[in-house]
N, C-alpha and C. Protein backbone atom coordinates (compact mmCIF):
# COMPACT_ATOMS: atom_id res chain seq x y z
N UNK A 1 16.41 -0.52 -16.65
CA UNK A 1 17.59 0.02 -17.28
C UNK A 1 18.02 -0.86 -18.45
N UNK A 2 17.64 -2.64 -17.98
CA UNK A 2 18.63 -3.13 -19.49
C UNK A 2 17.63 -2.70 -20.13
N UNK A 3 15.88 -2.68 -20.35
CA UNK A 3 15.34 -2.49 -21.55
C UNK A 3 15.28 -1.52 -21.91
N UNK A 4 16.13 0.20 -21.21
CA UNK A 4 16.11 1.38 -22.41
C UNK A 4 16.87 0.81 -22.73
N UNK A 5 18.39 0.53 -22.23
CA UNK A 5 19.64 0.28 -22.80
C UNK A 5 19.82 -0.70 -24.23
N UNK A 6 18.85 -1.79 -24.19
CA UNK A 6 18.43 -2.21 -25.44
C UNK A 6 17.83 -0.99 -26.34
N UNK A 7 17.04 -0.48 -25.93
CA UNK A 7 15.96 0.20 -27.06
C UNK A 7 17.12 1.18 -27.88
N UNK A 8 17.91 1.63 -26.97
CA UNK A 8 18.95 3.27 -26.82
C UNK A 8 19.77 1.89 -28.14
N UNK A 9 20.27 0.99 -27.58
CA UNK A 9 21.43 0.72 -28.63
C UNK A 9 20.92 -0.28 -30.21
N UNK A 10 19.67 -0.28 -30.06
CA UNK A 10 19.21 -0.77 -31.49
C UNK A 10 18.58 0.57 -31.85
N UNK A 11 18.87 1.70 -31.50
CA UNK A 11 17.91 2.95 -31.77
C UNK A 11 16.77 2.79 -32.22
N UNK A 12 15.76 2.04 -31.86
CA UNK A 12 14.76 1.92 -31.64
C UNK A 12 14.08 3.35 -31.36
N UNK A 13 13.08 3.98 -32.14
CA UNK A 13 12.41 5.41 -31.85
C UNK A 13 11.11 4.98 -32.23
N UNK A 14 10.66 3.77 -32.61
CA UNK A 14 9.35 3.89 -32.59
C UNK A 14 8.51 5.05 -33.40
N UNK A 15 8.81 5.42 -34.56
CA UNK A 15 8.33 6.45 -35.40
C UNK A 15 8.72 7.53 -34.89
N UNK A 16 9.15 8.02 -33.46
CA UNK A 16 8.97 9.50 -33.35
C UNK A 16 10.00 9.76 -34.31
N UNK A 17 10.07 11.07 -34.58
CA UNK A 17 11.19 12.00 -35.31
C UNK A 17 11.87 12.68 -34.94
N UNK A 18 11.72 13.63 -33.67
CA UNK A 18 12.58 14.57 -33.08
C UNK A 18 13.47 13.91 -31.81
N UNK A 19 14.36 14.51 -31.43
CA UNK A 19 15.05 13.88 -30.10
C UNK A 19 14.54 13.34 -29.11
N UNK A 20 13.76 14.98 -28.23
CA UNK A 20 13.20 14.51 -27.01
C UNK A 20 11.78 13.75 -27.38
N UNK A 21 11.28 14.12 -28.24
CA UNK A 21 10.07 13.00 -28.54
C UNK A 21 10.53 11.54 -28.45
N UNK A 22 11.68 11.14 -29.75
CA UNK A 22 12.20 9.89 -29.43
C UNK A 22 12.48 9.10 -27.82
N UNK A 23 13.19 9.84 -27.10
CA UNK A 23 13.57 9.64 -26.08
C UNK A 23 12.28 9.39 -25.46
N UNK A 24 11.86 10.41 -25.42
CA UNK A 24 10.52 10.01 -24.34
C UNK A 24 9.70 8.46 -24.52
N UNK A 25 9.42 8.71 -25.96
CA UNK A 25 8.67 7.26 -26.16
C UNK A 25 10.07 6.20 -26.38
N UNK A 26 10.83 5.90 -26.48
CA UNK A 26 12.13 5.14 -25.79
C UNK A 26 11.58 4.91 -24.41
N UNK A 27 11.70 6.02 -23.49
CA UNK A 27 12.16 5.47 -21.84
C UNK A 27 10.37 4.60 -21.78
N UNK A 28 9.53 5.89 -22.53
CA UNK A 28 8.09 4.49 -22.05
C UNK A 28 7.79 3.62 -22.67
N UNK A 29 8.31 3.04 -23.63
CA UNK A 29 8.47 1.78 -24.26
C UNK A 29 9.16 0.69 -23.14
N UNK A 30 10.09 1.47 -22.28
CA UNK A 30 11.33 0.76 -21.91
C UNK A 30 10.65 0.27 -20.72
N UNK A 31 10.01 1.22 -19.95
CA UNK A 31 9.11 1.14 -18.74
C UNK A 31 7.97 -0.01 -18.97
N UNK A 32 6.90 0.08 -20.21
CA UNK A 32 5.89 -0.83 -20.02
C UNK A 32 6.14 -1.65 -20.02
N UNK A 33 7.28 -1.86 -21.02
CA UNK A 33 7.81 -3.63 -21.13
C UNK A 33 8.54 -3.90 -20.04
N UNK A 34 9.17 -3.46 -18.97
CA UNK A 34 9.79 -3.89 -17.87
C UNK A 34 8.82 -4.22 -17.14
N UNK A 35 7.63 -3.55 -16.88
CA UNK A 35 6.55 -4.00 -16.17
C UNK A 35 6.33 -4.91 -16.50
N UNK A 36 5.50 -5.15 -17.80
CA UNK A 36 5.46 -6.46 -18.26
C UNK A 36 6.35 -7.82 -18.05
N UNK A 37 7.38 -7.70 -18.01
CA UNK A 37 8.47 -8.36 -17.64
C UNK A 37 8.40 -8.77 -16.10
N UNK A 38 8.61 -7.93 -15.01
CA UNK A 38 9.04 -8.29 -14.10
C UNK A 38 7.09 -8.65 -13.34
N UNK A 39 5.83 -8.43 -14.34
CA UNK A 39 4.69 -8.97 -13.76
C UNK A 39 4.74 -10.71 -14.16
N UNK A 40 5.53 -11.27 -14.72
CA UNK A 40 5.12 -12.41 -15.76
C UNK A 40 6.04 -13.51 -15.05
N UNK A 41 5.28 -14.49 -14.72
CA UNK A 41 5.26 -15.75 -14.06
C UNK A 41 5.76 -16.72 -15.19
N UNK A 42 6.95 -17.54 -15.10
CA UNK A 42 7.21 -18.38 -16.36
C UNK A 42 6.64 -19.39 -15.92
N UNK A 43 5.95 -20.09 -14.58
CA UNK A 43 5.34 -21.07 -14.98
C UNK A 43 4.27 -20.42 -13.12
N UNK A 44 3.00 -21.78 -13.05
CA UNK A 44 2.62 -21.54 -11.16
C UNK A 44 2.79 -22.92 -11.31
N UNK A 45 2.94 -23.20 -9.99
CA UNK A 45 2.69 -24.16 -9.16
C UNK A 45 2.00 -24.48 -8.18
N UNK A 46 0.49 -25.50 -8.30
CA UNK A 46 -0.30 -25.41 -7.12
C UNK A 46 0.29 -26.29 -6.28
N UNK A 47 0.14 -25.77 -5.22
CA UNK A 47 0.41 -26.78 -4.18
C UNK A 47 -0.74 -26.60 -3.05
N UNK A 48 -1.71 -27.66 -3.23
CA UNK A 48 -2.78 -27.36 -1.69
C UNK A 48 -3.78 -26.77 -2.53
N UNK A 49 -4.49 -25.81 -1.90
CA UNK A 49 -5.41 -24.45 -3.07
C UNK A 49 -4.11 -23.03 -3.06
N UNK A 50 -2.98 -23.58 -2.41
CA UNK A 50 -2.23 -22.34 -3.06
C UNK A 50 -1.63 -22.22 -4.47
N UNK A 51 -1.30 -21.14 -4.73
CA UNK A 51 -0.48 -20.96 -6.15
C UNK A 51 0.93 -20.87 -5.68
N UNK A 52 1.80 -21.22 -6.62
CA UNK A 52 3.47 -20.64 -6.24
C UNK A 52 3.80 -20.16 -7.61
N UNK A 53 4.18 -18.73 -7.91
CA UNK A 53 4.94 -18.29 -9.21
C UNK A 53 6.06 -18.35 -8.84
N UNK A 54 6.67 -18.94 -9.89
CA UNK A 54 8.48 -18.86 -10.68
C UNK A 54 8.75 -17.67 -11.56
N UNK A 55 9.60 -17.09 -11.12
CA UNK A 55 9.83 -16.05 -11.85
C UNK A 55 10.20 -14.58 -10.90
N UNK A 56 10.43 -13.73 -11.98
CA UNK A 56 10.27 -12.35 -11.21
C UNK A 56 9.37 -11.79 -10.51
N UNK A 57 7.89 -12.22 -10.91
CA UNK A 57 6.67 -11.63 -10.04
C UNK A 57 6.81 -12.32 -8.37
N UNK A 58 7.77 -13.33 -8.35
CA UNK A 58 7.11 -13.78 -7.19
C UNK A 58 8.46 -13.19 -6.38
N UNK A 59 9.95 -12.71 -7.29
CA UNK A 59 10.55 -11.71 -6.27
C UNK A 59 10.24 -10.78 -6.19
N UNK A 60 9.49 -10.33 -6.60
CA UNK A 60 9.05 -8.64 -6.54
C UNK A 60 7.59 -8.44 -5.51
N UNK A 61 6.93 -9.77 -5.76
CA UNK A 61 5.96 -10.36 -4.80
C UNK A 61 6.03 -9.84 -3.17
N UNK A 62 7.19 -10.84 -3.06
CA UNK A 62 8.29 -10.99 -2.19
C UNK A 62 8.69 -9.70 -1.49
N UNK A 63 9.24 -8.74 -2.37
CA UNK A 63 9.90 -7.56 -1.84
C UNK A 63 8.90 -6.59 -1.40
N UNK A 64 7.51 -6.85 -2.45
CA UNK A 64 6.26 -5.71 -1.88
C UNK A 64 5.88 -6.31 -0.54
N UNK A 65 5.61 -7.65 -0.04
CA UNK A 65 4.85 -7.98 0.74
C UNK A 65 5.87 -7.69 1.94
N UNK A 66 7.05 -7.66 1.98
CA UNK A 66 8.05 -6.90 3.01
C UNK A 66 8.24 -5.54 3.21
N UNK A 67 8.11 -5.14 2.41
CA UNK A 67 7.95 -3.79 2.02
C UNK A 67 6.21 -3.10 3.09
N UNK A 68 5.73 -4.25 2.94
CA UNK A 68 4.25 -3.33 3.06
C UNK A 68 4.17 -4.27 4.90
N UNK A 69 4.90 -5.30 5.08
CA UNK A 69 4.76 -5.54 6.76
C UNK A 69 5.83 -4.46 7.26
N UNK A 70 6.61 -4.01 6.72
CA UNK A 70 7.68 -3.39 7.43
C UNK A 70 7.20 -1.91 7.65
N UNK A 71 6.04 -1.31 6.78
CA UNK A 71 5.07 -0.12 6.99
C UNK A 71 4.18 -0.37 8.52
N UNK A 72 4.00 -1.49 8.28
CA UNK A 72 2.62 -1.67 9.06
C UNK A 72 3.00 -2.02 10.86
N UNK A 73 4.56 -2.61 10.89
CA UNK A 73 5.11 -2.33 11.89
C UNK A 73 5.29 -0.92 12.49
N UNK A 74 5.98 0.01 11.77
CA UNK A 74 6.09 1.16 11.65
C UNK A 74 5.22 1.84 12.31
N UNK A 75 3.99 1.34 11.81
CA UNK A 75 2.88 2.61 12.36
C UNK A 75 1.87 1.68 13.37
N UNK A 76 2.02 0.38 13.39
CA UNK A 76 1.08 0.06 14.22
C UNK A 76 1.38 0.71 15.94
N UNK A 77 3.04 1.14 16.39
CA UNK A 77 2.67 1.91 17.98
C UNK A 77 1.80 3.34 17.62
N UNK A 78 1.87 4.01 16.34
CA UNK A 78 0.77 5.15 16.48
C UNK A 78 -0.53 4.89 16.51
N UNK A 79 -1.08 4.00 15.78
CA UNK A 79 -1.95 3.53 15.58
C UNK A 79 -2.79 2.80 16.82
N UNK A 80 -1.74 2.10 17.62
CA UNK A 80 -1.93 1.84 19.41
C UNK A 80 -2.85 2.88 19.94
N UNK A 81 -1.62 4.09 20.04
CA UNK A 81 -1.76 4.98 20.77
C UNK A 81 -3.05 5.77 20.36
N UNK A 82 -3.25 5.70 19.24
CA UNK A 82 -4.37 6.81 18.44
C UNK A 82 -6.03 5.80 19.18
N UNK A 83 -6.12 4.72 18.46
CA UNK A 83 -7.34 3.95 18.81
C UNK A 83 -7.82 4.07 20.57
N UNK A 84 -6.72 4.13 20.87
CA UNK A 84 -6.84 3.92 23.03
C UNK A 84 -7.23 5.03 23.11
N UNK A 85 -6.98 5.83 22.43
CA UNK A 85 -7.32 7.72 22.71
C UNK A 85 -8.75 7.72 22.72
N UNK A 86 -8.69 7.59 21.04
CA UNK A 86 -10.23 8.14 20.64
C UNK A 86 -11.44 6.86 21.38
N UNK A 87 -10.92 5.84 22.06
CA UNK A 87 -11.92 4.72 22.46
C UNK A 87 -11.99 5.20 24.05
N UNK A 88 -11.37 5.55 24.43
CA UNK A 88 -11.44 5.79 26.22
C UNK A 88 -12.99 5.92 26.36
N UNK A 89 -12.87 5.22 27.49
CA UNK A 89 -14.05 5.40 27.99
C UNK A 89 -15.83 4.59 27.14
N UNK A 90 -15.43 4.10 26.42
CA UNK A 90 -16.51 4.09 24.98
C UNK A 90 -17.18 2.49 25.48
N UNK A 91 -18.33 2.48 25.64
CA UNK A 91 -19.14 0.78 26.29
C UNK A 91 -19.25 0.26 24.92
N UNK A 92 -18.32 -1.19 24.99
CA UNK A 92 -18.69 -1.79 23.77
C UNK A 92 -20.19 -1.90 23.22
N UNK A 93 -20.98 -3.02 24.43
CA UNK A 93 -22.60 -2.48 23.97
C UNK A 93 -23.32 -1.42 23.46
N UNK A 94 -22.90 -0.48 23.87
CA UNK A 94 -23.72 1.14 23.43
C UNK A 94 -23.34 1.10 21.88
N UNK A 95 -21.32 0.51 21.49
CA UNK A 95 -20.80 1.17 20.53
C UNK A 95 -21.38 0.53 19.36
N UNK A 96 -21.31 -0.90 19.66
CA UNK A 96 -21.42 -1.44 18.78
C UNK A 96 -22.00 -2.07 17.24
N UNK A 97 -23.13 -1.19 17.47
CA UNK A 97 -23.95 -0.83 16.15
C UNK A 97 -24.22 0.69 16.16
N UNK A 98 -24.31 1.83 16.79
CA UNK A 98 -24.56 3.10 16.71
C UNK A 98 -22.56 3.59 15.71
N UNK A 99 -21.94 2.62 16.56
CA UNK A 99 -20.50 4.04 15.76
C UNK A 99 -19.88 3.62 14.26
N UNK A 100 -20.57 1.76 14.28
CA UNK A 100 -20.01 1.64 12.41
C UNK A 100 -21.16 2.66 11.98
N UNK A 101 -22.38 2.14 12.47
CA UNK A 101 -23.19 2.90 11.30
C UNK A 101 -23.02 4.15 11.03
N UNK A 102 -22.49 5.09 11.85
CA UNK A 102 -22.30 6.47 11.82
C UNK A 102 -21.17 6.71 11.09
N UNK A 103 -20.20 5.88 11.29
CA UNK A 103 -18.56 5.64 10.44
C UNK A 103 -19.11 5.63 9.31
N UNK A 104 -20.11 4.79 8.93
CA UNK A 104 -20.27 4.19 7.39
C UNK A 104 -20.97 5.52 6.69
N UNK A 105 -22.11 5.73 7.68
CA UNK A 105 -23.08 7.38 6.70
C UNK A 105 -22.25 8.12 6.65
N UNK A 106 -20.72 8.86 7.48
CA UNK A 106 -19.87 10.06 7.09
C UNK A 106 -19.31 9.71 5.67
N UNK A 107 -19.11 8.58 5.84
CA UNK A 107 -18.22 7.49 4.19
C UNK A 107 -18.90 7.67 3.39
N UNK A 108 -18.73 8.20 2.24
CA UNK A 108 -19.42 8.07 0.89
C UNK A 108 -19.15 6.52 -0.41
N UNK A 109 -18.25 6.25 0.27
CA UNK A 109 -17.26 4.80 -0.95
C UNK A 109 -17.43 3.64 -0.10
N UNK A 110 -17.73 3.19 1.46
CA UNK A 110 -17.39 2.13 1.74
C UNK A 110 -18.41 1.35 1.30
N UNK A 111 -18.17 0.49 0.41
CA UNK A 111 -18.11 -1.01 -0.54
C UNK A 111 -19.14 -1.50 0.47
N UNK A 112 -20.58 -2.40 0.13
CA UNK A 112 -21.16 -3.23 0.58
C UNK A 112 -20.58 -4.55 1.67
N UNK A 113 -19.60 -4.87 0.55
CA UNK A 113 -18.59 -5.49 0.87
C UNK A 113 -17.77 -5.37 2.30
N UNK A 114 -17.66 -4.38 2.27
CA UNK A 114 -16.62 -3.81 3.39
C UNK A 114 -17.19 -3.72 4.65
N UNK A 115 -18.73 -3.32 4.57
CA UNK A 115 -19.27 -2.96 5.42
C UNK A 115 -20.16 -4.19 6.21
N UNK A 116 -20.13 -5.25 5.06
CA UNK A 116 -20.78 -6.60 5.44
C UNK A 116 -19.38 -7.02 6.40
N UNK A 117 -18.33 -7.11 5.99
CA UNK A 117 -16.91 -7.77 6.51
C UNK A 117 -16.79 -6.77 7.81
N UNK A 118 -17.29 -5.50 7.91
CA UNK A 118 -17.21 -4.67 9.68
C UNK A 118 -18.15 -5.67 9.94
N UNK A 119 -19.46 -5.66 9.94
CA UNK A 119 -20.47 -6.21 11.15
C UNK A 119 -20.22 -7.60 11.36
N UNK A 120 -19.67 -8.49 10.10
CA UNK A 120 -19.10 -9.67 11.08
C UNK A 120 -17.95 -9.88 11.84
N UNK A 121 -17.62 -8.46 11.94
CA UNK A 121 -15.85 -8.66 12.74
C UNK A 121 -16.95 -7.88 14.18
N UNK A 122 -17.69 -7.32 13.83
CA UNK A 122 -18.05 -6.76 15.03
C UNK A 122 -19.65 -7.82 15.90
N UNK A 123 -19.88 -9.15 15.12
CA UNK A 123 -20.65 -9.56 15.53
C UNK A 123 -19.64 -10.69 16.26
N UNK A 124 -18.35 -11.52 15.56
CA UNK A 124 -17.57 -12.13 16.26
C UNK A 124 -16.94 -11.47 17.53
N UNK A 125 -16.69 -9.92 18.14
CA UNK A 125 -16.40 -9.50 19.03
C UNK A 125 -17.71 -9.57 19.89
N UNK A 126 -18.71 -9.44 19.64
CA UNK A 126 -20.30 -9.46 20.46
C UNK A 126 -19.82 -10.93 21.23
N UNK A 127 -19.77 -12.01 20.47
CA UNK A 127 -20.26 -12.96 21.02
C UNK A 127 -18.95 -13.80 21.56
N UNK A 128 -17.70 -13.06 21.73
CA UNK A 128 -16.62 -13.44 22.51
C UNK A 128 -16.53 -13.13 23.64
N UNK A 129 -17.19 -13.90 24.30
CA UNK A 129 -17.89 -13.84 26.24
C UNK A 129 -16.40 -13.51 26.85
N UNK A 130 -15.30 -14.25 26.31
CA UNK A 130 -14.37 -13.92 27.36
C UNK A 130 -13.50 -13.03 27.24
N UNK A 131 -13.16 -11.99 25.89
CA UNK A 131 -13.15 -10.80 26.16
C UNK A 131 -13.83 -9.46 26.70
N UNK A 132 -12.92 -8.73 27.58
CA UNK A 132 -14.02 -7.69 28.57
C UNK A 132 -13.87 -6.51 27.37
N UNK A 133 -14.68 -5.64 28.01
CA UNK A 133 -15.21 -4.14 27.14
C UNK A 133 -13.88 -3.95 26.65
N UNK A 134 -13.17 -3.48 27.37
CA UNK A 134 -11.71 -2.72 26.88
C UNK A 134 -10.95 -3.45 25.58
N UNK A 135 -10.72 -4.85 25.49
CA UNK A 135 -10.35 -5.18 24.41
C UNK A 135 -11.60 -5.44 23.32
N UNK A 136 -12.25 -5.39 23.60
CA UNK A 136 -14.03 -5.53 22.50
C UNK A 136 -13.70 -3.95 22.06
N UNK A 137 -13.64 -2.67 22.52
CA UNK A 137 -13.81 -1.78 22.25
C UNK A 137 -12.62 -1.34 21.62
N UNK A 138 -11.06 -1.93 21.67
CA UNK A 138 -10.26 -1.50 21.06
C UNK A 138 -10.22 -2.03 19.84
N UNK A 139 -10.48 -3.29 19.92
CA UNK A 139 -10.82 -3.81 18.46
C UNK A 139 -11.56 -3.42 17.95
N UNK A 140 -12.56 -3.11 18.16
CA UNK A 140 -13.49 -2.38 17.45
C UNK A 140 -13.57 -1.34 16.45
N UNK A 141 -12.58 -0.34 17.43
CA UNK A 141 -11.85 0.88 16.98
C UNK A 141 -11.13 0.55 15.85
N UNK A 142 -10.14 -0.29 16.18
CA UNK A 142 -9.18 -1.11 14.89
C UNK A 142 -9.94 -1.37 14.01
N UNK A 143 -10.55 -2.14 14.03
CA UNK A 143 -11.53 -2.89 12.97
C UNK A 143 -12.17 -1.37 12.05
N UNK A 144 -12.45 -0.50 12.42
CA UNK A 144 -13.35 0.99 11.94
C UNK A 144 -12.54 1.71 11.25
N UNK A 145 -10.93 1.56 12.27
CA UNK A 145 -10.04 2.74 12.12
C UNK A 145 -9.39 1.92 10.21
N UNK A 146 -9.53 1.03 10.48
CA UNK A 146 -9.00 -0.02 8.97
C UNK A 146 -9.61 0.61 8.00
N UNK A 147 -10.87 0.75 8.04
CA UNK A 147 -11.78 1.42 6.87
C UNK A 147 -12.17 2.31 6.60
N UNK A 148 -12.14 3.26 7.84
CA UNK A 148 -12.65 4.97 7.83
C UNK A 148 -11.38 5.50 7.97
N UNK A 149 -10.82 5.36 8.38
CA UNK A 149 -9.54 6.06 9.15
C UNK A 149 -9.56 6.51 10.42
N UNK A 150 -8.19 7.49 10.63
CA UNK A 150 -8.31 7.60 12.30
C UNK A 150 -9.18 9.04 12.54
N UNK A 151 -9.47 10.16 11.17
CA UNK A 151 -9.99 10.97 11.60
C UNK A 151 -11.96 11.12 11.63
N UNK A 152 -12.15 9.95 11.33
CA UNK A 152 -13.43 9.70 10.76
C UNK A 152 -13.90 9.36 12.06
N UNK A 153 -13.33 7.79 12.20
CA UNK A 153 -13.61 7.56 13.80
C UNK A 153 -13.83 8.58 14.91
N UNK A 154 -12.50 9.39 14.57
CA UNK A 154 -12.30 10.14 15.79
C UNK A 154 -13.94 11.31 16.10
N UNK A 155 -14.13 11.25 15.09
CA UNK A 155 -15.20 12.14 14.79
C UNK A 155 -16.65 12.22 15.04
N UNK A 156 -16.66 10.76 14.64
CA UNK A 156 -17.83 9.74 15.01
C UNK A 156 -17.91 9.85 16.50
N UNK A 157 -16.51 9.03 16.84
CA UNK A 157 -16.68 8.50 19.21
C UNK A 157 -16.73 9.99 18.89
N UNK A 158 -16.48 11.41 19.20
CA UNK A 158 -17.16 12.53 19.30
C UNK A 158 -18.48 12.86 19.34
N UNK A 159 -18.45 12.43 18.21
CA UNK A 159 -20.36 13.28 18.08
C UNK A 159 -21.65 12.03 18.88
N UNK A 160 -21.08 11.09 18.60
CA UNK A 160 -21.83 9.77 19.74
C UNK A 160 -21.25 9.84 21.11
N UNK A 161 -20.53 10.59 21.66
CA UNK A 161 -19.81 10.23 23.15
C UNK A 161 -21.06 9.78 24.24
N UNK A 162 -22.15 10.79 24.22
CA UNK A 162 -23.25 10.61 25.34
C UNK A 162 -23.84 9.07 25.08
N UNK A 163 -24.16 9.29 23.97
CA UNK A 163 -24.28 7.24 23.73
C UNK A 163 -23.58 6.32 23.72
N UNK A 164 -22.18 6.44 23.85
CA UNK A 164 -21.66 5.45 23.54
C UNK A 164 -20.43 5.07 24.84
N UNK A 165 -20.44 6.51 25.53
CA UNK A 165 -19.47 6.15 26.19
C UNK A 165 -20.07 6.09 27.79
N UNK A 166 -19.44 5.56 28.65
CA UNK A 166 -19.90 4.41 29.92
C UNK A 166 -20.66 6.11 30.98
């Protein structure tokens, strides 16, 4: 708001000529540069291998990264409830390389990347002796449901059930 309110009271039009033309390129003049503005760090500070920004980016930082735990609270009891569903019954052993890979071939986009970062979340669940099936297999789910979603999965423990489940 202050940077239309600047633009509006130096009438600033930026070449246009007509009203609503003016205006328009006004409010997005007013917009990029606020972005610009509230992305821009006046100084960092390392501390450790972390960074610390001064400035607006690091309240706005701030407000997204609350913003985005206060989502993730939100939905993690559906998200409970959804994974326990579609996992019932499902033998971690059987699952554990037959349902990413099947997750991953329905996927057309999942990233090398992504798919290297499943099999070591799913090779660190292999070799955690002292979790039993039920939490190996819910994580699992989690770990899948993160990258495919919940209807992909769901789709997958479907069409694998005879293999995969006990």
């Amino acid at each position: 708001m202050v940077a239309l309110l600047t633009i509006d009271a130096f009438d600033w039009t930026f070449g246009a000529q007509s009203g609503l033309r003016a205006q328009i390129t006004q409010v997005s003049a007013a917009s990029i540069s606020s972005m610009a503005v509230l992305r821009s760090s006046l100084f960092t500070i390392r501390i450790g291998a972390t960074d610390a920004h001064a400035g607006p980016y690091a309240l706005i930082k701030t407000l997204l990264d609350s913003a985005d735990r206060a989502v993730d609270r939100g939905r993690a009891k559906r998200r409970s409830l959804a994974v326990d569903e579609i996992m019932s019954g499902v033998n971690f052993d059987n699952a554990m390389m037959k349902l990413p890979s099947d997750c991953f071939a329905l996927m057309q986009n999942v990233s090398p990347e992504e798919q290297q970062a499943v099999v070591e979340e799913v090779e660190s669940l292999k070799n955690a002796g002292s979790l039993d099936n039920a939490v190996r297999v819910r994580q699992l789910g989690l770990v899948l449901m993160n990258v495919v979603g919940e209807e992909v999965l769901r789709s997958s423990v479907d069409a694998l059930a005879s293999e995969i489940r006990e």
